[in-house]
C-alpha atoms as a PDB file:
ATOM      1  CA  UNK A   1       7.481  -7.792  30.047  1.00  0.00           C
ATOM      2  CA  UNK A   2      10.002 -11.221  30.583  1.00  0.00           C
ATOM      3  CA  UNK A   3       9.678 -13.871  27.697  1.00  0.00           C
ATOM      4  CA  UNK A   4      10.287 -17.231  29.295  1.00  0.00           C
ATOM      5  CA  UNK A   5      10.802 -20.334  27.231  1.00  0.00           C
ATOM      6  CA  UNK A   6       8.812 -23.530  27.638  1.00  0.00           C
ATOM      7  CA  UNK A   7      11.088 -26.591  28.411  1.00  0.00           C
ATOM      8  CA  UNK A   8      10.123 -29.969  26.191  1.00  0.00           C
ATOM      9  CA  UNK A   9       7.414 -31.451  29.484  1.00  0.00           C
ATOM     10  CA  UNK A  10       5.580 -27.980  29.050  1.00  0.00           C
ATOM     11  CA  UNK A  11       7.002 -25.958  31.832  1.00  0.00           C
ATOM     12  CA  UNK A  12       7.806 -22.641  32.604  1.00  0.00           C
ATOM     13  CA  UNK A  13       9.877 -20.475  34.791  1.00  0.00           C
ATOM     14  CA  UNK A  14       7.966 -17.528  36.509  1.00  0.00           C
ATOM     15  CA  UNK A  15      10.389 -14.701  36.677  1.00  0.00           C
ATOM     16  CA  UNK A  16      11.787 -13.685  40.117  1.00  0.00           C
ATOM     17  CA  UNK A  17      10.339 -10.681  40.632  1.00  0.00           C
ATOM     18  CA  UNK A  18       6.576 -11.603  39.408  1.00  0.00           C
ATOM     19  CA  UNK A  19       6.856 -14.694  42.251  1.00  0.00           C
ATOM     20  CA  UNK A  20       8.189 -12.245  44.854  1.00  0.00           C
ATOM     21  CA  UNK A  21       4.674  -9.737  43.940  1.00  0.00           C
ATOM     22  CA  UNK A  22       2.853 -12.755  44.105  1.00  0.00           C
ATOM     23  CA  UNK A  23       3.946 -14.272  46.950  1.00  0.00           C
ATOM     24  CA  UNK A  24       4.831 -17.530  45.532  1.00  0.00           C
ATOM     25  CA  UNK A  25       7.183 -19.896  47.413  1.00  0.00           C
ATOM     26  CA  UNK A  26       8.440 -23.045  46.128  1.00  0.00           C
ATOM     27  CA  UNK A  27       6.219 -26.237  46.865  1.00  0.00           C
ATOM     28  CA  UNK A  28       3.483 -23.894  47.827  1.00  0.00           C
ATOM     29  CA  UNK A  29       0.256 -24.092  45.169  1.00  0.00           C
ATOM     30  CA  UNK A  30      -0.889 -21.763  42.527  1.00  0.00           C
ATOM     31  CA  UNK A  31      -4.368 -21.637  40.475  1.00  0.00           C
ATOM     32  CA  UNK A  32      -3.783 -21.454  37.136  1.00  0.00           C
ATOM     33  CA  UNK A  33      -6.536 -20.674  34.916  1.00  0.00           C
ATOM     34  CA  UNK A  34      -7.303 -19.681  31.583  1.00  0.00           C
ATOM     35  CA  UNK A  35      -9.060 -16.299  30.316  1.00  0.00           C
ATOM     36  CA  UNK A  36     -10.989 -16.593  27.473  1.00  0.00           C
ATOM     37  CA  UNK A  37      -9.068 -18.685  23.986  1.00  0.00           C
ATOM     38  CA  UNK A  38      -5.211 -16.875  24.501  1.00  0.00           C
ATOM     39  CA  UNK A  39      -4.509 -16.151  28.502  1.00  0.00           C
ATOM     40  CA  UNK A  40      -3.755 -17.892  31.459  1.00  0.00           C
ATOM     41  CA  UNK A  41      -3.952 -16.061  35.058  1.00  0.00           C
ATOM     42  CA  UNK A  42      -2.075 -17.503  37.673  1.00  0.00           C
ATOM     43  CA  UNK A  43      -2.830 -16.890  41.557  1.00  0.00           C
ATOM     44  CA  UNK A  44      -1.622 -17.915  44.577  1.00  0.00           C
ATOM     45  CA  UNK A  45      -3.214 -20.054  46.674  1.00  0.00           C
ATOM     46  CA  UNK A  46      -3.606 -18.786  50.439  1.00  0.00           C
ATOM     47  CA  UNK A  47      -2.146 -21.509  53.045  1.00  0.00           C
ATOM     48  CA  UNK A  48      -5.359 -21.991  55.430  1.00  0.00           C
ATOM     49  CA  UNK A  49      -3.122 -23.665  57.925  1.00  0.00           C
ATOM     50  CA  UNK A  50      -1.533 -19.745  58.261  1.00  0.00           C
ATOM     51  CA  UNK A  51      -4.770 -17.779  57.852  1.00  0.00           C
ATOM     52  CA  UNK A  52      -6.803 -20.131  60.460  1.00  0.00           C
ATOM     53  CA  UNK A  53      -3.777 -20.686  63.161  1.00  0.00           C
ATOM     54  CA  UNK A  54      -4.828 -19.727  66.864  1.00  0.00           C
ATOM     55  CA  UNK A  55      -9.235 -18.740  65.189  1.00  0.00           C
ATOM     56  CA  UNK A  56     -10.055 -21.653  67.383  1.00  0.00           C
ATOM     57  CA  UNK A  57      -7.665 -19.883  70.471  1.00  0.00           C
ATOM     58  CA  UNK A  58      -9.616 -17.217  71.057  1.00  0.00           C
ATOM     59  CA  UNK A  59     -13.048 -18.829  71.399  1.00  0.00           C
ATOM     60  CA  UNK A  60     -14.330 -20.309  74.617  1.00  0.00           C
ATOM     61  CA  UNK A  61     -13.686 -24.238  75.070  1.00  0.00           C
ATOM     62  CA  UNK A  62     -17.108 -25.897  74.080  1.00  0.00           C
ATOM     63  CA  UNK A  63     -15.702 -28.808  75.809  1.00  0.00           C
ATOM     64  CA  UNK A  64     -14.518 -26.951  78.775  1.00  0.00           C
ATOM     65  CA  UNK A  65     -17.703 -25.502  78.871  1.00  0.00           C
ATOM     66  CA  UNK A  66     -20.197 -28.824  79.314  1.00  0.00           C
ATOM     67  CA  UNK A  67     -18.070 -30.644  80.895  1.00  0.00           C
ATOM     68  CA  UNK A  68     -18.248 -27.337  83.622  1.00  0.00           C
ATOM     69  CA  UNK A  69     -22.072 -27.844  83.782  1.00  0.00           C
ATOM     70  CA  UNK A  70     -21.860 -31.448  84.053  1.00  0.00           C
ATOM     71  CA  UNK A  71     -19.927 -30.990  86.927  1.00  0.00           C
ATOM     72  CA  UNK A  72     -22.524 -28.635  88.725  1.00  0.00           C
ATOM     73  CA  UNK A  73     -24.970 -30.813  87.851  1.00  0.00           C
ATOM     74  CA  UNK A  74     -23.923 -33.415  89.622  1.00  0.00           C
ATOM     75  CA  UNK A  75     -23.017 -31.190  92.203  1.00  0.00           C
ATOM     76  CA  UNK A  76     -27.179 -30.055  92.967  1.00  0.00           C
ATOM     77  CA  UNK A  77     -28.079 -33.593  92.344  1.00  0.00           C
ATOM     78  CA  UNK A  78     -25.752 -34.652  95.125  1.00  0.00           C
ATOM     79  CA  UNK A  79     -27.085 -31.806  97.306  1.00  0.00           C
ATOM     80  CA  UNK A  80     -30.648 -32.585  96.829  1.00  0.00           C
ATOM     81  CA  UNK A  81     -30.135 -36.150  97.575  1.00  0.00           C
ATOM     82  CA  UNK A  82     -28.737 -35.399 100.720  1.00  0.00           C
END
């Protein structure tokens, strides 16, 4: 188990190997949260922009979608006014 050393503004160094299991990269966040009166936990935080790049990709264009039937509505409306 590493001992690490709090400097004098209250911080500490996580050891190299515990950030590598965590996945913890510098300027990336971490919860940190205490367990009952004596322990802290700390866990990473996922990066949404990651986990959620291309969700919105593989749906169908909402957009695309009305603006599609708005188009073939004008297109009967022009045919039954002719």
């Amino acid at each position: 188990m590493p001992l690490v050393k709090l400097s004098s503004k209250g911080q500490i160094v996580i050891p190299q190997e515990i950030r590598k299991k965590l996945g913890l990269k510098p300027r990336k966040y971490a919860i940190v949260e205490l367990i009952g009166e004596r322990r802290a936990e700390i866990r990473p935080v996922a990066d949404v922009r990651k986990e959620l790049r291309g969700v919105l990709k593989k749906k169908p264009s909402m957009t695309r979608a009305l603006l599609r039937e708005h188009l073939e509505e004008i297109e009967r409306d022009e045919e039954l006014s002719s």
